[in-house]
Every structure is written in structure tokens, then in C-alpha cells.
N, C-alpha and C. Protein backbone atom coordinates (compact mmCIF):
# COMPACT_ATOMS: atom_id res chain seq x y z
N UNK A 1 0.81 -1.21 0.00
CA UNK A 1 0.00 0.00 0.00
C UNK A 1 0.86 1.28 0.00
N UNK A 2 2.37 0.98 -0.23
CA UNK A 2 3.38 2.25 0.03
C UNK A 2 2.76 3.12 -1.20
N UNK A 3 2.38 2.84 -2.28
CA UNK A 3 2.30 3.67 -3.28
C UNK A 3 0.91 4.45 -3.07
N UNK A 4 -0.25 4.19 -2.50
CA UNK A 4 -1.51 4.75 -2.14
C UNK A 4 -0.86 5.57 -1.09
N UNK A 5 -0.53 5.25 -0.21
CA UNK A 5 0.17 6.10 1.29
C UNK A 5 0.90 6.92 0.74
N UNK A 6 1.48 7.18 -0.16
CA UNK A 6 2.42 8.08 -0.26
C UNK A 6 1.44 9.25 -0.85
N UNK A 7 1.04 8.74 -2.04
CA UNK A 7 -0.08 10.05 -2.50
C UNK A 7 -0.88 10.82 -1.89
N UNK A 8 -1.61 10.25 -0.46
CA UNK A 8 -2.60 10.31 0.33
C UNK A 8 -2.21 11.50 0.71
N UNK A 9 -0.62 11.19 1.37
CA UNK A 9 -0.16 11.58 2.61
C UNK A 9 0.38 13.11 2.18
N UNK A 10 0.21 14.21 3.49
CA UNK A 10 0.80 14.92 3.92
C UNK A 10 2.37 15.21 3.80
N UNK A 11 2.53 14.01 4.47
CA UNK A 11 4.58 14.40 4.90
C UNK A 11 4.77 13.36 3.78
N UNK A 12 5.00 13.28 3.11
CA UNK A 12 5.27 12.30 2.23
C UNK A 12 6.64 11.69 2.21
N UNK A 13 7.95 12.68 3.06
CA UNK A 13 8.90 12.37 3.30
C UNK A 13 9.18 11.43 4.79
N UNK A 14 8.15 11.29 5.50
CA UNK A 14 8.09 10.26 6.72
C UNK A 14 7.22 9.09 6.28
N UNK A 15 6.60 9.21 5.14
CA UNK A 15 6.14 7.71 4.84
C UNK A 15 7.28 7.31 4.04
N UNK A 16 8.47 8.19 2.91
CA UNK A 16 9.14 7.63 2.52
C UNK A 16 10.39 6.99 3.93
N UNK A 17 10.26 7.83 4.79
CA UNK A 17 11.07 7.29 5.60
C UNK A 17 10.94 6.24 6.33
N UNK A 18 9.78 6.09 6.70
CA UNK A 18 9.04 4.46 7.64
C UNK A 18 9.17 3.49 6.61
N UNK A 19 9.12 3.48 5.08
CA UNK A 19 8.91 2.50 4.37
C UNK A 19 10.47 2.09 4.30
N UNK A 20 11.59 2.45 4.31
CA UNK A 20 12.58 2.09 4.21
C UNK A 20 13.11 1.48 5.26
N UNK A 21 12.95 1.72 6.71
CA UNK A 21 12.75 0.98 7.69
C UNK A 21 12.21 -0.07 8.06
N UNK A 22 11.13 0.04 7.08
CA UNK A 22 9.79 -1.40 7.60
C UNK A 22 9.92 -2.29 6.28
N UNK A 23 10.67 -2.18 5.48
CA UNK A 23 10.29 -2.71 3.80
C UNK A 23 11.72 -3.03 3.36
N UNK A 24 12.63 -4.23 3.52
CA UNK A 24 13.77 -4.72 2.91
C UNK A 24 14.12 -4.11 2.01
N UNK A 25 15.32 -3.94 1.34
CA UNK A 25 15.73 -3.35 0.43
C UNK A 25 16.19 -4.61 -0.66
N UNK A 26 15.35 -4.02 -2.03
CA UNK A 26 14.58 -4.89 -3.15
C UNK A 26 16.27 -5.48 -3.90
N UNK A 27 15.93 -6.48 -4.16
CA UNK A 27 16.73 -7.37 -4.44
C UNK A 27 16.50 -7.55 -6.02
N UNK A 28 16.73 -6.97 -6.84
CA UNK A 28 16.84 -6.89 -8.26
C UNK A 28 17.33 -8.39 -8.78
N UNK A 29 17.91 -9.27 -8.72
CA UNK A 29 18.59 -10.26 -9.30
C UNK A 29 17.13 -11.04 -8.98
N UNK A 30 16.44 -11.38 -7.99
CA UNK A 30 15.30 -12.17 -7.76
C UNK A 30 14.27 -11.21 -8.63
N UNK A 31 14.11 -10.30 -8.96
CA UNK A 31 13.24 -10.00 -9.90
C UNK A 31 13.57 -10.28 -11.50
N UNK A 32 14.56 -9.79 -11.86
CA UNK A 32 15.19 -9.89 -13.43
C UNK A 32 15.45 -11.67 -13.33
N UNK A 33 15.04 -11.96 -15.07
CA UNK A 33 15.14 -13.35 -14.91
C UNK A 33 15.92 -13.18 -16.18
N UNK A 34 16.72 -14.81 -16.36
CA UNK A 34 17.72 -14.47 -17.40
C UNK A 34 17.91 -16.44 -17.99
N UNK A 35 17.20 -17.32 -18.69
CA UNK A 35 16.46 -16.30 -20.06
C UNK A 35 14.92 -16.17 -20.21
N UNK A 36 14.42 -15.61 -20.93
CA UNK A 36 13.20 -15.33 -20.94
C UNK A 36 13.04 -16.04 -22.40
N UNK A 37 11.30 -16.67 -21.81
CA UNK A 37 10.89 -17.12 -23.19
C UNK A 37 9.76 -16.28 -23.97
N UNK A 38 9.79 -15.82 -24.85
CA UNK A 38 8.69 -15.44 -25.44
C UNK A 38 8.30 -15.99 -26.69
N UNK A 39 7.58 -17.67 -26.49
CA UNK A 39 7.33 -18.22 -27.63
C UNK A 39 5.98 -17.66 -27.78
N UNK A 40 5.00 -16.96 -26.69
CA UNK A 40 3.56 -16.46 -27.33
C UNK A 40 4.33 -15.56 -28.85
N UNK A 41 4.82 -15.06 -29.12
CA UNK A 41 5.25 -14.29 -30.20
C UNK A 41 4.78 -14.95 -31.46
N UNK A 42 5.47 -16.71 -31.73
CA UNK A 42 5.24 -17.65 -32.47
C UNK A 42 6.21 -16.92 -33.71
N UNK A 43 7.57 -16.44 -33.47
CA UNK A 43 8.38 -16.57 -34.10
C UNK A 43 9.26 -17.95 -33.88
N UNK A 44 9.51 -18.19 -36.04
CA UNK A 44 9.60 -19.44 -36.07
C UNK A 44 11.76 -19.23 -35.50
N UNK A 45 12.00 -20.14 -35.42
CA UNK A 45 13.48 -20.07 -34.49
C UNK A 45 14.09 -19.85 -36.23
N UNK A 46 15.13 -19.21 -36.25
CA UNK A 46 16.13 -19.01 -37.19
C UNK A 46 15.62 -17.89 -38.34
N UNK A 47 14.69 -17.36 -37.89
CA UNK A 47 14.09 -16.04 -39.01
C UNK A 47 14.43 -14.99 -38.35
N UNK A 48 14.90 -14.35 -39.71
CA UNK A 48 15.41 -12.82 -39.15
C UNK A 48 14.23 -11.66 -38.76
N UNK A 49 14.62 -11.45 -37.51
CA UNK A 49 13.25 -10.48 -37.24
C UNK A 49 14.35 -9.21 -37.02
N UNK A 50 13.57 -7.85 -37.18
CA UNK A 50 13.96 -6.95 -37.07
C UNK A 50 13.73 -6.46 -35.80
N UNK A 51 14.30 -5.55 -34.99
CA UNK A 51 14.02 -4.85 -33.36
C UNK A 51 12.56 -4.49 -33.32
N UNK A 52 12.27 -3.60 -33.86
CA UNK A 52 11.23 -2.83 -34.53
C UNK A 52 9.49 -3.91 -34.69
N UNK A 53 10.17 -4.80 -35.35
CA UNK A 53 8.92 -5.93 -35.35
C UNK A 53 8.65 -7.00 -34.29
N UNK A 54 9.84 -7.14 -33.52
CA UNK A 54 9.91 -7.46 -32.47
C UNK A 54 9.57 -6.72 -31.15
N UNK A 55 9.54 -5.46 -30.91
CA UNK A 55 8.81 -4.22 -30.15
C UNK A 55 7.45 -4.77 -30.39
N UNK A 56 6.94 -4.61 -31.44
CA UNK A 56 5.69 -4.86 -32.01
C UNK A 56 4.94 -5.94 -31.62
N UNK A 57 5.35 -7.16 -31.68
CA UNK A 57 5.27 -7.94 -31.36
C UNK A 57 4.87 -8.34 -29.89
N UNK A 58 5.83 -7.67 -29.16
CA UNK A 58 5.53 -7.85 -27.42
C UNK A 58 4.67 -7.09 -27.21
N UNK A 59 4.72 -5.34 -27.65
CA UNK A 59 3.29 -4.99 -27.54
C UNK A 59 2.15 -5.41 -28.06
N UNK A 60 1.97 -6.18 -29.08
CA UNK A 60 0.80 -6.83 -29.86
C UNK A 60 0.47 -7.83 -28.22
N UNK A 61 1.56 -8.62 -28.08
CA UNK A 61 1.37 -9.17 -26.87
C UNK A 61 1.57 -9.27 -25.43
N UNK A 62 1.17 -7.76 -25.42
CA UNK A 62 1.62 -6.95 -23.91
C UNK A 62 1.12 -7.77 -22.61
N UNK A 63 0.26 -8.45 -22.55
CA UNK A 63 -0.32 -9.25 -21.30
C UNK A 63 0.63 -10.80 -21.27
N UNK A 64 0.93 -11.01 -22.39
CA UNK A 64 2.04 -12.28 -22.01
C UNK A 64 3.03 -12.14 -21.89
N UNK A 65 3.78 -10.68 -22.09
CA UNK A 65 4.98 -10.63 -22.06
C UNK A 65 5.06 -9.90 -20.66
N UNK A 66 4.10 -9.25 -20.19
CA UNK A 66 4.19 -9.17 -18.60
C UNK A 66 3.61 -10.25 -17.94
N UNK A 67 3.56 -11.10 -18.19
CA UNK A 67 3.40 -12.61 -17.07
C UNK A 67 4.93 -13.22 -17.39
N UNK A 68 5.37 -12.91 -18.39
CA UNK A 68 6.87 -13.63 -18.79
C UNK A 68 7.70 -12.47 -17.53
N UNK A 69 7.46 -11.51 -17.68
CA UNK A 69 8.58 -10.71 -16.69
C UNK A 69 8.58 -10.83 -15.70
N UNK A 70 7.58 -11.06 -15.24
CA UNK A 70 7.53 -11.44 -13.35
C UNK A 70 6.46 -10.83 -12.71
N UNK A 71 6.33 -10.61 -11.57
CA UNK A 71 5.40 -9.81 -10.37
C UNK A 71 5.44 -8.04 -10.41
N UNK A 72 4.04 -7.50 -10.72
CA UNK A 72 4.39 -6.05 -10.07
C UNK A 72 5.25 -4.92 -11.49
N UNK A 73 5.00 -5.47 -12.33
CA UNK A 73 5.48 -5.00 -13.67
C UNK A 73 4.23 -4.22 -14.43
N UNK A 74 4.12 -3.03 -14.69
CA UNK A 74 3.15 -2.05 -15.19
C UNK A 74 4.00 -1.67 -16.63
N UNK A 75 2.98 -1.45 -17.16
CA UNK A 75 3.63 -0.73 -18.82
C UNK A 75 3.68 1.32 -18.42
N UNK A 76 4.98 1.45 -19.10
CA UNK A 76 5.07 3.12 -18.70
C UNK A 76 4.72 3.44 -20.57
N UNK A 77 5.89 3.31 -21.07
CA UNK A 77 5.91 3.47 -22.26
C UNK A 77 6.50 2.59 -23.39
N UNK A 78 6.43 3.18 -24.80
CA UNK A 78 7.31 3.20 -25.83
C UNK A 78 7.74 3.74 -26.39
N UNK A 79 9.54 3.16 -27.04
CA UNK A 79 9.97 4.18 -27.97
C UNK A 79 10.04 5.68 -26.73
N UNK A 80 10.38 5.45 -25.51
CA UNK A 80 10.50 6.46 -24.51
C UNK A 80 11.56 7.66 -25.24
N UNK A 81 11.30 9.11 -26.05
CA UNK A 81 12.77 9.77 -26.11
C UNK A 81 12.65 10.87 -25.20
N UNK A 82 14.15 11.05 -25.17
CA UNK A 82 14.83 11.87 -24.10
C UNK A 82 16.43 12.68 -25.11
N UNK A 83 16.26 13.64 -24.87
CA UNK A 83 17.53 14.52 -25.50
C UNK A 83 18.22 15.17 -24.70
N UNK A 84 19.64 14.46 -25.16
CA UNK A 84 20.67 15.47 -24.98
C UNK A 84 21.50 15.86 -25.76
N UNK A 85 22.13 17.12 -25.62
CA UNK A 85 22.87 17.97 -26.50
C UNK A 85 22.60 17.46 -27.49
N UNK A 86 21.64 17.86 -28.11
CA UNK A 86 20.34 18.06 -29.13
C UNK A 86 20.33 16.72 -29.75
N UNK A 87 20.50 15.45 -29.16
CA UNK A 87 20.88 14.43 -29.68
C UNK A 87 19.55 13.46 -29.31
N UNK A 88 19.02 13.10 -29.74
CA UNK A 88 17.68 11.85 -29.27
C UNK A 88 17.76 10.95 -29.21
N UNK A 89 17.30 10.14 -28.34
CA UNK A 89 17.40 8.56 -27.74
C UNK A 89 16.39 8.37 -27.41
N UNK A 90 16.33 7.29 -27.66
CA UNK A 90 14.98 6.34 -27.47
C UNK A 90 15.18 4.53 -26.66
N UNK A 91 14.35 4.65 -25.61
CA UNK A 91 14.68 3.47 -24.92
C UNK A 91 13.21 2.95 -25.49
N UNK A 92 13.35 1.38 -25.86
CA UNK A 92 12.73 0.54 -26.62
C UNK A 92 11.59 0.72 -25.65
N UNK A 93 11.88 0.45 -24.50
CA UNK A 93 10.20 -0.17 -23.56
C UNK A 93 10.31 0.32 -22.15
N UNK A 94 9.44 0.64 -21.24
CA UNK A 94 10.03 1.78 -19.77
C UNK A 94 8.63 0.95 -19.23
N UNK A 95 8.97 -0.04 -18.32
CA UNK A 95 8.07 -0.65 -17.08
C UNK A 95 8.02 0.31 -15.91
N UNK A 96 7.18 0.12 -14.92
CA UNK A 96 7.41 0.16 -13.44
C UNK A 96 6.71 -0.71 -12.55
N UNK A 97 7.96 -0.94 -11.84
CA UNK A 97 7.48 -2.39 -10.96
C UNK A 97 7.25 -1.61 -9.74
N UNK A 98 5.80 -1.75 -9.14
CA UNK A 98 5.86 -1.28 -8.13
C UNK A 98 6.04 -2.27 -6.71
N UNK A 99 6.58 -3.29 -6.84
CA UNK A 99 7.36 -4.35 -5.95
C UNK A 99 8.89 -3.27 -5.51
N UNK A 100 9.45 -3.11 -6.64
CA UNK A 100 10.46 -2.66 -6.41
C UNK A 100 10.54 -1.19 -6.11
N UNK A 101 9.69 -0.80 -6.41
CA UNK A 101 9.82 0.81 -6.76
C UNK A 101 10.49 1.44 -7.33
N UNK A 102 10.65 1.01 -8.64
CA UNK A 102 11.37 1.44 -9.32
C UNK A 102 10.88 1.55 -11.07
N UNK A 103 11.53 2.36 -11.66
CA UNK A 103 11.75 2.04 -13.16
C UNK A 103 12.42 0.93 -13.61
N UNK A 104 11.92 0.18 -15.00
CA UNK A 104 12.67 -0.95 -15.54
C UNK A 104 12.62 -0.57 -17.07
N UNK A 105 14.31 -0.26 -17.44
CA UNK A 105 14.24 0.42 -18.93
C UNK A 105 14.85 -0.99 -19.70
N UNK A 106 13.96 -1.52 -21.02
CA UNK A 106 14.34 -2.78 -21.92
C UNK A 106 14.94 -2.38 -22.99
N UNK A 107 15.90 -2.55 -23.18
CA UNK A 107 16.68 -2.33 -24.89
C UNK A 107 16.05 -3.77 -25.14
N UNK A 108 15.47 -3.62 -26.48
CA UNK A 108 15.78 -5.20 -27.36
C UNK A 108 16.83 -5.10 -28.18
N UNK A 109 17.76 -6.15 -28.02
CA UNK A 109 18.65 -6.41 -29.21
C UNK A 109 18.91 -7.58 -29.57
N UNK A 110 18.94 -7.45 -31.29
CA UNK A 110 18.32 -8.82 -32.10
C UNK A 110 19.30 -9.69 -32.17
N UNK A 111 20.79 -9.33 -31.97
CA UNK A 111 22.28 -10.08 -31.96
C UNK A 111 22.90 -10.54 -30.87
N UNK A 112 23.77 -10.69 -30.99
CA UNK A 112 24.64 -10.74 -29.75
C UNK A 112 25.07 -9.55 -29.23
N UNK A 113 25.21 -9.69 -27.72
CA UNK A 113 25.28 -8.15 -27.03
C UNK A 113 26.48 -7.62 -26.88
N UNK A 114 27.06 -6.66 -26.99
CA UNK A 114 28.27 -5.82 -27.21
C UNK A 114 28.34 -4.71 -25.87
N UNK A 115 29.40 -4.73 -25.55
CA UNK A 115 30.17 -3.58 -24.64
C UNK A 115 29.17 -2.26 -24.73
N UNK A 116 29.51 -1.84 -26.23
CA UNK A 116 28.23 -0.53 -26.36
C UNK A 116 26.86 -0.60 -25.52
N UNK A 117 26.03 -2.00 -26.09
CA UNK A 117 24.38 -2.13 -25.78
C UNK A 117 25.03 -1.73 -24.13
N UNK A 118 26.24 -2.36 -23.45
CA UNK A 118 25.41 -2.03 -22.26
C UNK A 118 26.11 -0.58 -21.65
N UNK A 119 26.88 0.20 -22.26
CA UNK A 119 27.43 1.29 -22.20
C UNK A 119 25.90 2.42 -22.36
N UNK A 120 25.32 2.16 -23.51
CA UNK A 120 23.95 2.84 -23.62
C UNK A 120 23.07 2.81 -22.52
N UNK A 121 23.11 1.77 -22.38
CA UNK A 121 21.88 1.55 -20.99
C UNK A 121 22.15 1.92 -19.60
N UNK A 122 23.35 2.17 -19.62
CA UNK A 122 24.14 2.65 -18.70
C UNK A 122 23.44 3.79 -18.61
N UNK A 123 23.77 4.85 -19.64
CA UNK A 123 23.21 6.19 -19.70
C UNK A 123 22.08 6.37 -19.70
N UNK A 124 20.97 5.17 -20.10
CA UNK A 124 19.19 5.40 -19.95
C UNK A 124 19.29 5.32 -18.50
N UNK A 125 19.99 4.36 -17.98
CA UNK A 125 19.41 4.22 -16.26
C UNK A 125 19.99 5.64 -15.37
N UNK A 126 21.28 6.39 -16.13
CA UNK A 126 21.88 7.53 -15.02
C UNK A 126 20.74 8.50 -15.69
N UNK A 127 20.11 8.18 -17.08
CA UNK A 127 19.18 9.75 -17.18
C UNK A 127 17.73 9.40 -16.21
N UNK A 128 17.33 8.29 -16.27
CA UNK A 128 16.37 7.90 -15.48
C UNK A 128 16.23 8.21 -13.83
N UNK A 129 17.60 8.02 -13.50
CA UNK A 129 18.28 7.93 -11.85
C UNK A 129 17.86 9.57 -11.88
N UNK A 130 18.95 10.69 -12.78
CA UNK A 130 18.75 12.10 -12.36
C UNK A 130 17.56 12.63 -12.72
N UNK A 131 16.85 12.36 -13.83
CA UNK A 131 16.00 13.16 -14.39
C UNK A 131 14.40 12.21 -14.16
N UNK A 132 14.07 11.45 -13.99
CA UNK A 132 12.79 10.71 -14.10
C UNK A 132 12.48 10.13 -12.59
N UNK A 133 13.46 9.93 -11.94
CA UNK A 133 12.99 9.32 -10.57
C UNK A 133 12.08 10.66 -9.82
N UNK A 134 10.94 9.76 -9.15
CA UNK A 134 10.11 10.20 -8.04
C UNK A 134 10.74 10.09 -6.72
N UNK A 135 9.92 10.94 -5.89
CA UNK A 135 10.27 11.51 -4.50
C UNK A 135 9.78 9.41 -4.37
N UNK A 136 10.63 8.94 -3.38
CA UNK A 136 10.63 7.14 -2.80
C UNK A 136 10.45 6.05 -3.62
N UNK A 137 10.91 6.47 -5.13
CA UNK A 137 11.16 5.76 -6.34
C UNK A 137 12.86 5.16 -5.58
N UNK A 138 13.46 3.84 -5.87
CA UNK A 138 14.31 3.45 -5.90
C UNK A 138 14.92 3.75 -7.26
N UNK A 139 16.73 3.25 -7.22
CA UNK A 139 17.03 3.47 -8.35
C UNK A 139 16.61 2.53 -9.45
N UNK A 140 16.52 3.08 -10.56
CA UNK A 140 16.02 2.66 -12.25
C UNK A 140 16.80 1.30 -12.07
N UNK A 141 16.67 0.27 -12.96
CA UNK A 141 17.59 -0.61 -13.35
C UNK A 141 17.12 -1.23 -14.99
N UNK A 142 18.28 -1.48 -15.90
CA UNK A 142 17.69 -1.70 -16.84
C UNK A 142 17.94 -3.01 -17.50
N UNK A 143 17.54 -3.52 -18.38
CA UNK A 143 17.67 -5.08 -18.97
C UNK A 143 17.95 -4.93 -20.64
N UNK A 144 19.20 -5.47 -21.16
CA UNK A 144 19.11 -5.23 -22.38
C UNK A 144 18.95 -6.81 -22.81
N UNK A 145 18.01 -7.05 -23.35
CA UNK A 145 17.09 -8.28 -23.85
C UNK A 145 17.57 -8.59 -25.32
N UNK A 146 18.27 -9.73 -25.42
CA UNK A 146 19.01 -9.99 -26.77
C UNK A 146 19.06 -11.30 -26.91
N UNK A 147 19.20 -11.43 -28.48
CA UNK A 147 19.01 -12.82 -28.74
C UNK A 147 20.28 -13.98 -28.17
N UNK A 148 21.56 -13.55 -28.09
CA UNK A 148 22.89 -14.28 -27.60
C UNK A 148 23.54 -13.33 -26.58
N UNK A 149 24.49 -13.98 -25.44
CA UNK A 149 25.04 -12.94 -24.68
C UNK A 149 26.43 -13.76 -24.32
N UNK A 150 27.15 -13.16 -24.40
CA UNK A 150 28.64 -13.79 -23.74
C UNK A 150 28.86 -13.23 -22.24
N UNK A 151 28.91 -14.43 -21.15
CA UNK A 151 28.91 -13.84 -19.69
C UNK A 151 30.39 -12.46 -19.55
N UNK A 152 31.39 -13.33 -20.35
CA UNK A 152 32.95 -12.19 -20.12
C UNK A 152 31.93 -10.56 -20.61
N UNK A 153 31.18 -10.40 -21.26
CA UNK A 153 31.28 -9.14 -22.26
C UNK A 153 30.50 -8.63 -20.80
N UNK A 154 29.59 -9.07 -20.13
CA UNK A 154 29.02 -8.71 -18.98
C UNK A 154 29.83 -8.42 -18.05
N UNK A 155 30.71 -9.16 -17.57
CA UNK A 155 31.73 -9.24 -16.34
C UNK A 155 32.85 -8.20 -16.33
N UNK A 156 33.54 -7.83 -17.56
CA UNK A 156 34.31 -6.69 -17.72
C UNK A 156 33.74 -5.61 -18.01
N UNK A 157 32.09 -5.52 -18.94
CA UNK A 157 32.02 -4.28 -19.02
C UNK A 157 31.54 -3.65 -17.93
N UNK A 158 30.52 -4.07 -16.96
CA UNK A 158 29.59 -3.66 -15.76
C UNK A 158 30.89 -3.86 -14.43
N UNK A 159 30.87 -2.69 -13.91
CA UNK A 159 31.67 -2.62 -12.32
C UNK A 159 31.13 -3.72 -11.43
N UNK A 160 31.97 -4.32 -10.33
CA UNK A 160 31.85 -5.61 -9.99
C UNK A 160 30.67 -5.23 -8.81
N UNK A 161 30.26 -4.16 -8.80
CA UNK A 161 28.94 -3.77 -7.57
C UNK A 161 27.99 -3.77 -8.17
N UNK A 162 27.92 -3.97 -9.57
CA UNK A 162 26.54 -3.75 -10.41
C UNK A 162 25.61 -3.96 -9.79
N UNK A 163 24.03 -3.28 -10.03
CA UNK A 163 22.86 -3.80 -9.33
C UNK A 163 21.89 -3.26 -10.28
N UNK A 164 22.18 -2.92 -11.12
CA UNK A 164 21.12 -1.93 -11.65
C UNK A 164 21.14 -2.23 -13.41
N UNK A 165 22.36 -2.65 -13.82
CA UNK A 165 21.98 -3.38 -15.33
C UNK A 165 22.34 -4.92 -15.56
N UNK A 166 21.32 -5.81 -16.55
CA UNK A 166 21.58 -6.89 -16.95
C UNK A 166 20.99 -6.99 -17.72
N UNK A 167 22.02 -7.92 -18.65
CA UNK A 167 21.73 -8.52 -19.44
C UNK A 167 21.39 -9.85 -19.76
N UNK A 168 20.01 -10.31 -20.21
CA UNK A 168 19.11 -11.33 -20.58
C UNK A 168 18.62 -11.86 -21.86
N UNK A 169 18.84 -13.52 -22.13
CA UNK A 169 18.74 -13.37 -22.89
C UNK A 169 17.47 -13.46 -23.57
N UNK A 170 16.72 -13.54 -24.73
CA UNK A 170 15.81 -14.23 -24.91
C UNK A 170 15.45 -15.59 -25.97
N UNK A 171 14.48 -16.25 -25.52
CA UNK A 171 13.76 -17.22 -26.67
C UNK A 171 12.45 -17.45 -27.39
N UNK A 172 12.54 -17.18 -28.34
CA UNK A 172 11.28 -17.08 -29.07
C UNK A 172 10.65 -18.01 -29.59
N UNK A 173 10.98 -19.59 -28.70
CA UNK A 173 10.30 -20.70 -28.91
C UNK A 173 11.08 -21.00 -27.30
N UNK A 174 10.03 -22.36 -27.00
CA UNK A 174 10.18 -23.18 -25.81
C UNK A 174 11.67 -24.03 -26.23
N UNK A 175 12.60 -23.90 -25.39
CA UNK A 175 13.66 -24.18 -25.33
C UNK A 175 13.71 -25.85 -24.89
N UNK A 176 14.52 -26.73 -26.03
CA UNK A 176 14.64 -28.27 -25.61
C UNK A 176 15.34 -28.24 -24.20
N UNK A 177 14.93 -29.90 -23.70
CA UNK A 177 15.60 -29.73 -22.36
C UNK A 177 17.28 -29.51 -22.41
N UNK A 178 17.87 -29.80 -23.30
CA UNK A 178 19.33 -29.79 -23.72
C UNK A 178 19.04 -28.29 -23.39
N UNK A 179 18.89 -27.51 -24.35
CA UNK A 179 19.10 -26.15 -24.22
C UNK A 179 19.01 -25.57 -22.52
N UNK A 180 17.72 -25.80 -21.93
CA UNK A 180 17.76 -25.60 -20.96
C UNK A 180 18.85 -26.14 -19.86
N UNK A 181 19.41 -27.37 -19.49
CA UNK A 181 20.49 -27.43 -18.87
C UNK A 181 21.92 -26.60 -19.36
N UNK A 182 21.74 -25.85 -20.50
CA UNK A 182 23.33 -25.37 -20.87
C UNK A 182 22.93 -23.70 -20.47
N UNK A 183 21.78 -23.32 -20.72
CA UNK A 183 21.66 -21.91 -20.31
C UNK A 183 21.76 -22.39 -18.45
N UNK A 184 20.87 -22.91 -18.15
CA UNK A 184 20.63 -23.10 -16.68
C UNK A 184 22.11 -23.52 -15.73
N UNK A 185 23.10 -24.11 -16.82
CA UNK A 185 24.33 -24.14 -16.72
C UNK A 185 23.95 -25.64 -15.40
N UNK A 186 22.94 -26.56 -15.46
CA UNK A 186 22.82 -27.69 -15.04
C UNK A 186 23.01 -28.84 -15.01
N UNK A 187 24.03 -29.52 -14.04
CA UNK A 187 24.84 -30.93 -14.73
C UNK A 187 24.08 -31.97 -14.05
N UNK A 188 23.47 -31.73 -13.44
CA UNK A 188 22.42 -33.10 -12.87
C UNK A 188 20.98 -32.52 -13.40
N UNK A 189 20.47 -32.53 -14.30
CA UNK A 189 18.73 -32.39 -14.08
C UNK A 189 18.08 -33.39 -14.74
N UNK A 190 17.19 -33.61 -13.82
CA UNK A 190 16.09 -35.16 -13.81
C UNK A 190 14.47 -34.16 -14.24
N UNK A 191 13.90 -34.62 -15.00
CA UNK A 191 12.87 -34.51 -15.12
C UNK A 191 11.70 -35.46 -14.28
N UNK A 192 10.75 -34.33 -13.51
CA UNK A 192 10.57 -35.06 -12.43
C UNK A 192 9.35 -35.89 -12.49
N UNK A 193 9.00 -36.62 -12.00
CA UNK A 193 7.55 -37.86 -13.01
C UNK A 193 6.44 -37.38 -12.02
């Protein structure tokens, strides 16, 4: 009810303050899941889809692709832009989870993920952090959602305190159990009768 209480309220800075006291501090890795399936899409595996039709796509199927993301996930926008030094950017998709209290900014990317994708997102979550956060909003965190990911390109590019970007991958069909033990990185799994 922190988000009704806060509006209600008067001091709005002593409900933000009791809630931080009374309310754990949100654990991002148990929310972000890594990989995600989005076979409602019914893209066939090995066709080239474009970002763009793929946006499309999740919004065509906005109610399954927020049961794919988890708990407490609201749609903000699309195609979110924001300028600087007269330059425009656009973040693909802008959630808010109000579990977390926070913003959740999605790059889709259709390749494998690169140093850049998460250098960019870097900068959606610090414009988000200075410029978009609410008075007992936590910080932004963002997910760049791509078809392949190499763990090293993650591990050197993101500082070893990270909490606030990851990268996930996705599938646009139900993944064989093979597949699943090599993402899940699982050397014993029994399918259970």
C-alpha cells in the first residue's frame, strides 16, 4: 500500500522514511530473470526479425509478455525519447514495478550483445536515476534483452557492484531440455515424473 500512502499523505517524506525501515531493500537479481521465453510471439526459431517488429510484437502481446517478466510489472511506455545535446534517444520499452519501486528500462537487441548495448543503458538508467525518478522511487535498473550474450562481455564491461543493469537473454520458442540445462548451466537435471 506504500504507493496509495504516499499520495494520500501529507509528509510524504516520513512515509518515505518508515517505508525504508519497515520494507527490505529490493533485491533486483530475484526479480530480473535471465532467459526469458517469449514463444507467445510464435516466431519461427532461425528467421530474421527486425528490433522494430519485435517491439511490435511484445506490444501486440503486452499481457504475455508481462506474465513472462515477473510480479508487479506495469507498462510506462514506448519508444520512450529523451535529449541530450540536441541528440535523441529512445529506450525501446520503460516498465514500473511497483514491488520494487522502481523504473525498468528494456533495450531489445536482435544479436549478440556488445560492450556498447550495455554502455547505452548505462546512460538510460543515469538519465532515469537524475532526471525521471520520483520523490521514494528506488534506483532505475535496466535489462538489455538480446538474442545471444557472452557472460565475459558482462563481467568486464559492468563494475563488480553492479545492481542496476543486466543482461538477458531471450527465446522465441520453448527451449529443448538440452538447451535448458546449458543456459541453466545444469549438470544433474532429472525430469521429475
Amino acid at each position: 500500500m506504500y504507493y496509495q500512502r504516499i499520495l494520500a499523505s501529507q509528509d510524504k517524506t516520513a512515509v518515505a522514511k518508515e517505508i525504508q525501515i519497515t520494507e527490505p531493500k529490493p533485491e533486483y537479481e530475484k526479480i530480473v530473470k535471465d532467459p526469458y521465453v517469449i514463444e507467445f510471439l510464435q516466431i519461427q526459431p532461425d528467421t530474421h526479425v527486425y528490433e522494430g517488429d519485435l517491439e511490435q510484437a511484445l506490444i501486440d502481446h503486452l499481457q504475455h509478455f508481462l506474465l513472462e517478466l515477473g510480479r508487479g510489472f506495469s507498462f510506462v511506455a514506448r519508444q520512450k525519447r529523451f535529449t541530450l545535446d540536441g541528440q535523441d534517444f529512445f529506450i525501446d520499452l520503460v516498465f514500473y514495478n511497483y514491488i520494487l519501486k522502481c523504473f525498468v528500462l528494456i533495450d531489445l537487441k536482435m544479436g549478440k550483445l556488445t560492450h556498447q548495448d550495455l554502455g547505452q543503458m548505462q546512460m538510460y538508467v543515469n538519465y532515469y536515476t537524475r532526471e525521471m525518478m520520483n520523490e521514494g522511487d528506488t534506483q532505475p535498473i535496466g535489462i538489455v534483452l538480446c538474442a545471444d550474450k557472452g557472460d565475459s562481455i558482462v563481467k568486464y564491461t559492468l563494475p563488480e557492484d553492479n545492481h542496476q543493469i543486466f543482461a538477458s537473454k531471450y527465446f522465441t520458442y520453448l527451449p529443448s531440455e538440452e538447451e535448458l540445462k546449458r543456459e541453466l548451466n545444469l549438470k544433474e537435471f532429472r525430469k521429475k515424473e
